[in-house]
N, C-alpha and C. Protein backbone atom coordinates (compact mmCIF):
# COMPACT_ATOMS: atom_id res chain seq x y z
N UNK A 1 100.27 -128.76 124.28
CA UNK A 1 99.31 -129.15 123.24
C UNK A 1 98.81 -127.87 122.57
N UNK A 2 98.57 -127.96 121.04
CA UNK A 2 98.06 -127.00 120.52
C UNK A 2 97.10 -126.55 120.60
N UNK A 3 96.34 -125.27 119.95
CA UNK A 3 94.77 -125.63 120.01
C UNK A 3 94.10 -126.32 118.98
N UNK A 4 94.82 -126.60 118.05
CA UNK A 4 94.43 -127.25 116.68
C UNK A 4 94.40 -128.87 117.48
N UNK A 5 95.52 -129.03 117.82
CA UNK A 5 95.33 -130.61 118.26
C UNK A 5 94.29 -130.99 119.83
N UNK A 6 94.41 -129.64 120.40
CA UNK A 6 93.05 -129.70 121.60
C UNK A 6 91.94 -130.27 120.74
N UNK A 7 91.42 -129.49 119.41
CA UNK A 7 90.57 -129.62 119.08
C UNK A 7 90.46 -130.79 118.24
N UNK A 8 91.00 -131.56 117.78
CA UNK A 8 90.81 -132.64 117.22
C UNK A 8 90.52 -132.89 118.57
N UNK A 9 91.63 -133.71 119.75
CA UNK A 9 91.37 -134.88 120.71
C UNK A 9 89.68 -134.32 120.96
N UNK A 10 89.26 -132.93 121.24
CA UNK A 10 87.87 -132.90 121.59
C UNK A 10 86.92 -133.68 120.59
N UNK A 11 87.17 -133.77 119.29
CA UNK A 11 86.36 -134.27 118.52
C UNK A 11 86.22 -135.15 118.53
N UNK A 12 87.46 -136.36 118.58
CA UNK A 12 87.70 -137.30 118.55
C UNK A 12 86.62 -138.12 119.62
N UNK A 13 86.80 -137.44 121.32
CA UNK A 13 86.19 -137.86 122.47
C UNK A 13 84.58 -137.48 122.25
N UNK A 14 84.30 -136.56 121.23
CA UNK A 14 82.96 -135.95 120.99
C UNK A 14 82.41 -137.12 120.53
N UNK A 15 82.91 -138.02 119.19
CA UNK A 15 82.43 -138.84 118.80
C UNK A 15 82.28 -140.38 119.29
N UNK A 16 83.43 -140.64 120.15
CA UNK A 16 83.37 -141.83 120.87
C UNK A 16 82.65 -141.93 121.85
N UNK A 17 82.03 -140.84 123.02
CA UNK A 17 81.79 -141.19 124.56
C UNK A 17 80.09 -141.14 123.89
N UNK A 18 79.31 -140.00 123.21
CA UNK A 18 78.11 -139.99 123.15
C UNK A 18 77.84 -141.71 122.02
N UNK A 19 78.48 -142.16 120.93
CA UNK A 19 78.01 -143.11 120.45
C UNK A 19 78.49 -144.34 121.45
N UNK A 20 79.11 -144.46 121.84
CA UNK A 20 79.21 -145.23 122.92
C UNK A 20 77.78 -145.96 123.75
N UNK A 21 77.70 -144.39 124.19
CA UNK A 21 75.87 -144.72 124.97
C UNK A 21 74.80 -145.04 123.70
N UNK A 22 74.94 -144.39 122.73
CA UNK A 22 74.14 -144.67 121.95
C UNK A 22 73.91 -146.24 121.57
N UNK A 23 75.22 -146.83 121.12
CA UNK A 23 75.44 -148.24 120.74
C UNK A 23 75.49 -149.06 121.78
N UNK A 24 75.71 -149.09 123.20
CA UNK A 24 75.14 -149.35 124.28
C UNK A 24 73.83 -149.74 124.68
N UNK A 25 72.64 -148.40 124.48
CA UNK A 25 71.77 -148.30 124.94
C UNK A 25 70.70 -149.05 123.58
N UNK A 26 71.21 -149.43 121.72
CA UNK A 26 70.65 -150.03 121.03
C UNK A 26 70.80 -151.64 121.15
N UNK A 27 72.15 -152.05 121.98
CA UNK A 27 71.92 -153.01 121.96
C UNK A 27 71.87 -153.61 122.70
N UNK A 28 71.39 -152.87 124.34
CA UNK A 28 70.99 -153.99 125.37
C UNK A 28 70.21 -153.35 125.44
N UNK A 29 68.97 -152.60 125.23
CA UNK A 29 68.04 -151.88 125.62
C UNK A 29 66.49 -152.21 124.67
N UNK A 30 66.88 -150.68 123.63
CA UNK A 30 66.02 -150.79 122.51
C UNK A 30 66.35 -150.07 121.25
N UNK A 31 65.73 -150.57 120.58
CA UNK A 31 66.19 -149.57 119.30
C UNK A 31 65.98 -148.72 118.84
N UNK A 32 66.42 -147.87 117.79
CA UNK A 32 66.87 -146.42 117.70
C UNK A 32 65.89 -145.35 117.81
N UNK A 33 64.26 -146.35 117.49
CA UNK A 33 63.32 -145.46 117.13
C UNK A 33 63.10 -144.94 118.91
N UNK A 34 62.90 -145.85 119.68
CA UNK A 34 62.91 -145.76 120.81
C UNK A 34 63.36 -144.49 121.31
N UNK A 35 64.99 -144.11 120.62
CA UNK A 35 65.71 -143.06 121.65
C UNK A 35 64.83 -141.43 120.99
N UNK A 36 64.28 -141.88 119.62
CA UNK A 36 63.61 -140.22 119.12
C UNK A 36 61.98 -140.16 120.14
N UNK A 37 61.63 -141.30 120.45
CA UNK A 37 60.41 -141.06 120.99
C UNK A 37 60.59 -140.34 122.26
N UNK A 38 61.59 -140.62 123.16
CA UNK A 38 61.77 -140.11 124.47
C UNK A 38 62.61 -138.76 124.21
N UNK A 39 63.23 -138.38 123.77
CA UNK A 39 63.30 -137.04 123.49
C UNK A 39 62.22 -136.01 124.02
N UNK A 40 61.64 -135.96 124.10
CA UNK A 40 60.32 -135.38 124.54
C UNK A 40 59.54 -135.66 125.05
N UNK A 41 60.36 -136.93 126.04
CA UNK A 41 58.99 -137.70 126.80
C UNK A 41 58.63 -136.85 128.33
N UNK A 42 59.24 -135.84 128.66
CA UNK A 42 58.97 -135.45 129.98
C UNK A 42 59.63 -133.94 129.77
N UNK A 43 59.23 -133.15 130.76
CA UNK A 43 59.58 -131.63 130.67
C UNK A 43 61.26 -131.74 130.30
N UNK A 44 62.14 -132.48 131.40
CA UNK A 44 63.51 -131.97 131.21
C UNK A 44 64.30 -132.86 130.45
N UNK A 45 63.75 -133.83 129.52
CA UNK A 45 64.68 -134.51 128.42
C UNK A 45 63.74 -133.04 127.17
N UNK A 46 62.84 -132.82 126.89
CA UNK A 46 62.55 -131.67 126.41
C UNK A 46 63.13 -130.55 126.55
N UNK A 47 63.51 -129.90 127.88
CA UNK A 47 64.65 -129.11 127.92
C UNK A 47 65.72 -129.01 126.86
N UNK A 48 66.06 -130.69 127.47
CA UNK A 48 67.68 -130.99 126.71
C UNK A 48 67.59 -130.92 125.57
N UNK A 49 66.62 -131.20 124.68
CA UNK A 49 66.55 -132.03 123.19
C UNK A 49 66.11 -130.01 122.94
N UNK A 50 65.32 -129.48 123.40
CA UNK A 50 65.39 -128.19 122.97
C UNK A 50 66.33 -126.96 122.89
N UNK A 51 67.58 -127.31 124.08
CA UNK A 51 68.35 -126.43 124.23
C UNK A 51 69.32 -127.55 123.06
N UNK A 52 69.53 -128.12 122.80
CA UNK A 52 70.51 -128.95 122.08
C UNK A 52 70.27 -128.49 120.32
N UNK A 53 68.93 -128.45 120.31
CA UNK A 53 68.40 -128.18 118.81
C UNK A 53 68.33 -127.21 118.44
N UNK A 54 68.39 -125.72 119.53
CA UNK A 54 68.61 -124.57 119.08
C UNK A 54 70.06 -123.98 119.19
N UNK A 55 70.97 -124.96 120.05
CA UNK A 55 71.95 -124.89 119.64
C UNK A 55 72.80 -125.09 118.04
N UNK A 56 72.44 -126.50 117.84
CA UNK A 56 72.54 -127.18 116.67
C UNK A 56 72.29 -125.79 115.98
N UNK A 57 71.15 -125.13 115.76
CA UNK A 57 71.02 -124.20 114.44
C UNK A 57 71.87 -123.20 114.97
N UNK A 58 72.34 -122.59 116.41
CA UNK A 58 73.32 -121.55 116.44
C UNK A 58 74.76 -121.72 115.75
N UNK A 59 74.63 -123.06 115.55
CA UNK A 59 75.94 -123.59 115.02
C UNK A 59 76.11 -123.78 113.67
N UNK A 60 75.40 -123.75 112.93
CA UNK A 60 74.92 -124.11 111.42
C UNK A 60 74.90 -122.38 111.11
N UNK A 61 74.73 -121.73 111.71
CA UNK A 61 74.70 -120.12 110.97
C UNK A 61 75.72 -119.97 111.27
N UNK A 62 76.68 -120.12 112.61
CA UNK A 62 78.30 -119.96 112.91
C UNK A 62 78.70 -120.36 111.73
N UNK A 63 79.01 -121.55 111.16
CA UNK A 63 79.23 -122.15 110.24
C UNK A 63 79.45 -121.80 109.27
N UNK A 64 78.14 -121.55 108.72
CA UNK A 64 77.55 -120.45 107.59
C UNK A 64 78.48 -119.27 107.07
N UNK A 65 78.77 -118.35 108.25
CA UNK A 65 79.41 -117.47 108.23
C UNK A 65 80.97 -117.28 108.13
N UNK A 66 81.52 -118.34 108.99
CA UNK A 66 82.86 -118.72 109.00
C UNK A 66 83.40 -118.92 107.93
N UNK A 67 82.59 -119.77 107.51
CA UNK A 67 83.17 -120.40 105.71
C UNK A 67 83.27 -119.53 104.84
N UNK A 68 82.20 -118.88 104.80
CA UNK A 68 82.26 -117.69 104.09
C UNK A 68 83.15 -116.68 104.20
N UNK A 69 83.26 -116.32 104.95
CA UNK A 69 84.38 -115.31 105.40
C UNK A 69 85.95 -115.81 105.61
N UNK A 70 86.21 -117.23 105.67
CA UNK A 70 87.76 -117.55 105.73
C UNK A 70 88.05 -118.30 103.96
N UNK A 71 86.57 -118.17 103.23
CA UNK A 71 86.53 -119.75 101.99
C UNK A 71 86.83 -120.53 102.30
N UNK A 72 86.61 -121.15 103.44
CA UNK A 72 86.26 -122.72 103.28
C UNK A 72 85.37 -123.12 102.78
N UNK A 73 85.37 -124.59 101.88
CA UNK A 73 84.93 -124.80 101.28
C UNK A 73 83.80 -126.13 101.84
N UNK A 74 82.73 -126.68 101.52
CA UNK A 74 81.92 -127.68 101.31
C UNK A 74 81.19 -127.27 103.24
N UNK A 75 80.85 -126.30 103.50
CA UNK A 75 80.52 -125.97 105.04
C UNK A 75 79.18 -126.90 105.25
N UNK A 76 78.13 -127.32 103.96
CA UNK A 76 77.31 -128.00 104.25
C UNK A 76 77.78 -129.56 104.84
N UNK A 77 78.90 -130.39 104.60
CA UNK A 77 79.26 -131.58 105.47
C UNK A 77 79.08 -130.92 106.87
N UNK A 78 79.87 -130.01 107.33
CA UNK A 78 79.76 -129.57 109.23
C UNK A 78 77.99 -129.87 109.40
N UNK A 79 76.80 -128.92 108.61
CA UNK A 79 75.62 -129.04 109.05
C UNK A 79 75.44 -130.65 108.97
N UNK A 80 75.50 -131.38 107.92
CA UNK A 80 74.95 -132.66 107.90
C UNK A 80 76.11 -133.62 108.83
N UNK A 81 77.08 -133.81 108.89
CA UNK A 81 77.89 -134.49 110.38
C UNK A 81 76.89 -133.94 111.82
N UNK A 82 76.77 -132.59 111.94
CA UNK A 82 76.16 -131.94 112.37
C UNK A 82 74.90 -132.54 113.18
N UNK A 83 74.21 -133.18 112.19
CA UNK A 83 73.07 -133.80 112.50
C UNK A 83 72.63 -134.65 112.60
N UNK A 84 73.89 -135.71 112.08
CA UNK A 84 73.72 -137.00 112.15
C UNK A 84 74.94 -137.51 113.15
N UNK A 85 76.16 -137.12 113.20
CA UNK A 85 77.52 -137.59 114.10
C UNK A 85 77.00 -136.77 115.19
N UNK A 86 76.95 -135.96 115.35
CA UNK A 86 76.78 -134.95 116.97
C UNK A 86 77.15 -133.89 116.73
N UNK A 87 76.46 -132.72 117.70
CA UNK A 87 77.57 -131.31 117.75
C UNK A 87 78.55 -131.52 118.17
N UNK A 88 78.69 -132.46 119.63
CA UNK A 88 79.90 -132.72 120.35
C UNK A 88 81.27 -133.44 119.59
N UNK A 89 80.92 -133.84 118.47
CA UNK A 89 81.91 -134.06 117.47
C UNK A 89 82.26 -133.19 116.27
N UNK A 90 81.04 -132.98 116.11
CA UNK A 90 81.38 -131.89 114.81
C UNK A 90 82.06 -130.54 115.13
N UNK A 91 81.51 -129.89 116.00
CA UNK A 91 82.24 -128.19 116.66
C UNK A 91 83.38 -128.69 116.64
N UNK A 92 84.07 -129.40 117.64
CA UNK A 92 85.47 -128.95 117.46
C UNK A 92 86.20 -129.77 116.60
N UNK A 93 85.53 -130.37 115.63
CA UNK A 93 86.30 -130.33 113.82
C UNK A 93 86.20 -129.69 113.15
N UNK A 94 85.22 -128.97 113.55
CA UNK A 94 85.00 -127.45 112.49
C UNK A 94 86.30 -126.49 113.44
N UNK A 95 86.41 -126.61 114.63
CA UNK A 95 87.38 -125.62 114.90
C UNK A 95 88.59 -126.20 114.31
N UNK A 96 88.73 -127.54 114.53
CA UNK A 96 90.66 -128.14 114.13
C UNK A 96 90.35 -127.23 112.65
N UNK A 97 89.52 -127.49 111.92
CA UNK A 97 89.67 -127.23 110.63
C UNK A 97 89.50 -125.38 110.79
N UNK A 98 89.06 -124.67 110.91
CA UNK A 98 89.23 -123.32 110.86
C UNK A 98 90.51 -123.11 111.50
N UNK A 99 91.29 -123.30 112.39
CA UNK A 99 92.60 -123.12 112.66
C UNK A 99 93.06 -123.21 111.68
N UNK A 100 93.35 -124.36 110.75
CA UNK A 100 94.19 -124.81 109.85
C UNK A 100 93.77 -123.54 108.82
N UNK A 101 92.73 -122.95 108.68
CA UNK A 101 92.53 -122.07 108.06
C UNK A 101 93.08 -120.70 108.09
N UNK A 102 92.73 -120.72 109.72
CA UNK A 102 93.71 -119.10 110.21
C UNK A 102 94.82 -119.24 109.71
N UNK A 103 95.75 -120.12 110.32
CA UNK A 103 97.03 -120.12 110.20
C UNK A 103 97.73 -120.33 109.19
């Protein structure tokens, strides 16, 4: 397997396993507003939602920079997928797609 195609299947699994729980947990549980309130309901979902969100921006300046420096073009879709699809989906489509760039 390539690393271009590693990185799709990662994306691919990025986007299915976390909405999964998501669409899971909206429709036998509660709804969506529900999952932003607990985000911060206790020290270590705070952890998570904090190490996740300063990730998120380590990744948006990666981004930033990449594009710039290989011209790729439209780098603001990665931030907004970014923030709405997942990192765990978006990173490694931004990598399938910067490969395709290297190479």
């Amino acid at each position: 397997m390539t690393k271009k195609n590693f990185y799709l299947l990662c994306a691919i699994l990025g986007f299915i396993i976390p909405w999964s729980v998501v669409i899971s947990g909206i429709t036998t549980q509660a709804p969506l507003t529900h999952m932003f309130r607990i985000l911060f309901a206790n020290t270590y979902s705070g952890a998570f939602t904090a190490d996740l969100m300063f990730s998120l921006f380590v990744f948006w300046v990666f981004v930033f920079n990449e594009t710039r420096r290989l011209g790729m073009k439209n780098a603001w879709t990665y931030m907004l997928s970014s923030a709405f699809l997942g990192l765990a989906f978006t990173f490694p489509l931004f990598l399938f797609f910067r490969e395709r760039e290297i190479k």
